[in-house]
Every structure is written in C-alpha cells, then in structure tokens.
C-alpha atoms as a PDB file:
ATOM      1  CA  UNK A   1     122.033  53.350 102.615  1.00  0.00           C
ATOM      2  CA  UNK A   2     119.580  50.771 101.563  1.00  0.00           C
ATOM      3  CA  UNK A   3     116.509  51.217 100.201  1.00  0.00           C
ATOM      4  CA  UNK A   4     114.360  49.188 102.970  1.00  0.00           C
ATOM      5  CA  UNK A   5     116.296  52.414 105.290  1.00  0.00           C
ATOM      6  CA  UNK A   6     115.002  54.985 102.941  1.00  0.00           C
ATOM      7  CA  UNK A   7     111.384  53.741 102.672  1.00  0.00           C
ATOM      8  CA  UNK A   8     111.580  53.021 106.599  1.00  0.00           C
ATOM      9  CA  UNK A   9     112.462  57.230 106.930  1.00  0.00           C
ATOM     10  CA  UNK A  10     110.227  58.511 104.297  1.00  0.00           C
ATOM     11  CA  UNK A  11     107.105  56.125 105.670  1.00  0.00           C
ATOM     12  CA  UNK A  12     107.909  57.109 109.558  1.00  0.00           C
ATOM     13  CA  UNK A  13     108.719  61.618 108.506  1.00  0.00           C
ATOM     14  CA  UNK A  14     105.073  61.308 106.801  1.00  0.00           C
ATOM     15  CA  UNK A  15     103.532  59.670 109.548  1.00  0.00           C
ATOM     16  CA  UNK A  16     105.186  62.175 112.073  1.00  0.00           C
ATOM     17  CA  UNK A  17     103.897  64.935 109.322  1.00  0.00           C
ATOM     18  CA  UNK A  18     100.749  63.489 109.369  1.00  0.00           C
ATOM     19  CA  UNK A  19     100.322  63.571 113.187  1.00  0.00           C
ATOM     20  CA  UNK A  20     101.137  67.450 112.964  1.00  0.00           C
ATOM     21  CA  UNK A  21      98.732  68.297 110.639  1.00  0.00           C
ATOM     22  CA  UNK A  22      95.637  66.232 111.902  1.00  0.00           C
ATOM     23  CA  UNK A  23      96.846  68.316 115.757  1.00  0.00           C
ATOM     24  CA  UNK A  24      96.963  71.322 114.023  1.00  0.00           C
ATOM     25  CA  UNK A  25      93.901  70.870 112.568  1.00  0.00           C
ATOM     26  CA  UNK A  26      92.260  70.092 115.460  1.00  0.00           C
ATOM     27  CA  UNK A  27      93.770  73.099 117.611  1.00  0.00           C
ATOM     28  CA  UNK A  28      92.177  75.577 115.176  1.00  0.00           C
ATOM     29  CA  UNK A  29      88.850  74.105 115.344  1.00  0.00           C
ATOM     30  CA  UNK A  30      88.797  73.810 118.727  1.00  0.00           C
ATOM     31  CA  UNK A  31      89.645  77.115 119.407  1.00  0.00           C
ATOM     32  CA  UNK A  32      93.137  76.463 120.942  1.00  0.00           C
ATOM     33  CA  UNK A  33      94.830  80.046 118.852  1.00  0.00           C
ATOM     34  CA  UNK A  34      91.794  82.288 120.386  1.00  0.00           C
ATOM     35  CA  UNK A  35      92.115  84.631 122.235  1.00  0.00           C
ATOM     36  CA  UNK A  36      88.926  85.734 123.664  1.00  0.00           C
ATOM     37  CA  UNK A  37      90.021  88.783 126.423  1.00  0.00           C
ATOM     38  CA  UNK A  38      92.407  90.099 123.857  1.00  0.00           C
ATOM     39  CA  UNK A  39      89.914  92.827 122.923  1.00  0.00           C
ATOM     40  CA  UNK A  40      88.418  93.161 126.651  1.00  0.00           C
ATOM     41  CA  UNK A  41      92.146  93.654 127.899  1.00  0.00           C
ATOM     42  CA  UNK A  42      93.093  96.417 125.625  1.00  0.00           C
ATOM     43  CA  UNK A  43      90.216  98.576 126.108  1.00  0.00           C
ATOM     44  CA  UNK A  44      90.727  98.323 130.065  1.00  0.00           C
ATOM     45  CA  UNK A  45      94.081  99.251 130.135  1.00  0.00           C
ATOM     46  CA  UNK A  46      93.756 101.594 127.016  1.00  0.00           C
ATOM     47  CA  UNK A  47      93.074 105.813 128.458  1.00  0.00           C
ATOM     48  CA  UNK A  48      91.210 108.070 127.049  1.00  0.00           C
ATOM     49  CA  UNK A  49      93.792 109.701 124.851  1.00  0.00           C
ATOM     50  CA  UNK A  50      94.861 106.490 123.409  1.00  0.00           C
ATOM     51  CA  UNK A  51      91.191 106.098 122.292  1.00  0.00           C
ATOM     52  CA  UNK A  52      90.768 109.921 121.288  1.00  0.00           C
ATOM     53  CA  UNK A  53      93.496 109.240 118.888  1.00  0.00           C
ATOM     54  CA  UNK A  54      92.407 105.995 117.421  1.00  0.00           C
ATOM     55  CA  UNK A  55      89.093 108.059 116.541  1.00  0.00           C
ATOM     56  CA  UNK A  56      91.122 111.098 115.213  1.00  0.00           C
ATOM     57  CA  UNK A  57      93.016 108.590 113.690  1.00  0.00           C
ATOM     58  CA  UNK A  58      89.942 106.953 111.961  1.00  0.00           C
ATOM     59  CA  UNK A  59      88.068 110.027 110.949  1.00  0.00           C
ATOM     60  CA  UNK A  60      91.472 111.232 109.103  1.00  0.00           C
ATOM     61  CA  UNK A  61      91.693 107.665 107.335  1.00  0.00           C
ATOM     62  CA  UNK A  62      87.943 107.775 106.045  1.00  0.00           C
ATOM     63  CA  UNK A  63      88.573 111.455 104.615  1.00  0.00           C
ATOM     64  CA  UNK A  64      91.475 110.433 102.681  1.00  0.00           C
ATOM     65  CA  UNK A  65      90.042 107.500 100.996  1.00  0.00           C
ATOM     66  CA  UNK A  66      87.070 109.832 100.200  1.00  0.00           C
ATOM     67  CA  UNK A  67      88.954 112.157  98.499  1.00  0.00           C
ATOM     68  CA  UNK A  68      92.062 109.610  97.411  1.00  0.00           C
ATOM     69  CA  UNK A  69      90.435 108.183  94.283  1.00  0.00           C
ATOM     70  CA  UNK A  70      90.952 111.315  91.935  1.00  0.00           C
ATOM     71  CA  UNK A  71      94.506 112.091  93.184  1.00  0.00           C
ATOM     72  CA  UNK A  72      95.796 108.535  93.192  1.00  0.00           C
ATOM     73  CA  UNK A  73      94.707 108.431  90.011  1.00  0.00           C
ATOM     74  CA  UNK A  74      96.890 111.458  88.561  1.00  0.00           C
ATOM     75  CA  UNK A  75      99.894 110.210  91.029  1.00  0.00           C
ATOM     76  CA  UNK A  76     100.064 106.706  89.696  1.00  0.00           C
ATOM     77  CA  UNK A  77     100.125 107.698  85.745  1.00  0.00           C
ATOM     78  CA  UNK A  78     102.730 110.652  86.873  1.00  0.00           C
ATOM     79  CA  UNK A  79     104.992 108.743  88.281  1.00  0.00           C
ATOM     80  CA  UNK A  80     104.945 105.835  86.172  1.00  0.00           C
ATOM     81  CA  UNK A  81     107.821 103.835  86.000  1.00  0.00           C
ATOM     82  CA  UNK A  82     107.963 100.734  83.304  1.00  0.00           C
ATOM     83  CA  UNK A  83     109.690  96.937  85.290  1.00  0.00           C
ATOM     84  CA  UNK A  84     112.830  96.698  84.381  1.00  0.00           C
END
C-alpha cells in the first residue's frame, strides 16, 4: 500500500472517531441515556413484600457495618495471606 492510502485511512477512521465522540458527547448532555420513569415504574409494579424486604434488607445492612469495623479488623490480619 502507499503511503497517500495510509494517510487517506488514518485521516478518514479519525474523522469517523471524531464524529462518535462529539454524538456521544452530545447524547449524554442532552439527556438521551436517562431514564426518568425507571424509578416511578419499579415502585408501581413492586408489592408490598418486595418492599418489606428491601427495608429488612436495609436495616440488616446498616447493623452490620455498625458492628463490622472491630471484626473485620481481626478477620483481615487472621487470615492474612502474603501475593505470591
């Protein structure tokens, strides 16, 4: 191949790579990705033992990291294991 090819390809991919990112750009700011009745969606079609879990769920989470600290702690120096 010549070179006048290979600067032809290189010039035209970056120009074609260019056009992606300036549309990509521009999706994200304009909000193109969001998705506003995500949230509004879920809860409607979500019962009440879904959402009596997720709080079970949550209280259970924030009393483990409350008493975590202490006990990871001892775990991570007893079961210590040097990279190899």
């Amino acid at each position: 191949m010549s070179e006048s090819i290979v600067i032809l390809m290189i010039s035209i991919s970056t120009f074609l790579g260019a056009i992606g990112l300036i549309a990509l750009i521009w999706a994200v700011k304009t909000g193109q990705f969001d998705d506003h009745s995500k949230f509004i969606d879920a809860v409607r079609h979500d019962n009440e033992e879904d959402l009596q879990d997720a709080a079970i769920m949550s209280e259970k989470k924030k009393r483990y990291q409350k008493k975590n600290p202490l006990e990871k702690k001892k775990l991570d120096t007893k079961n210590y294991m040097p990279p190899d």
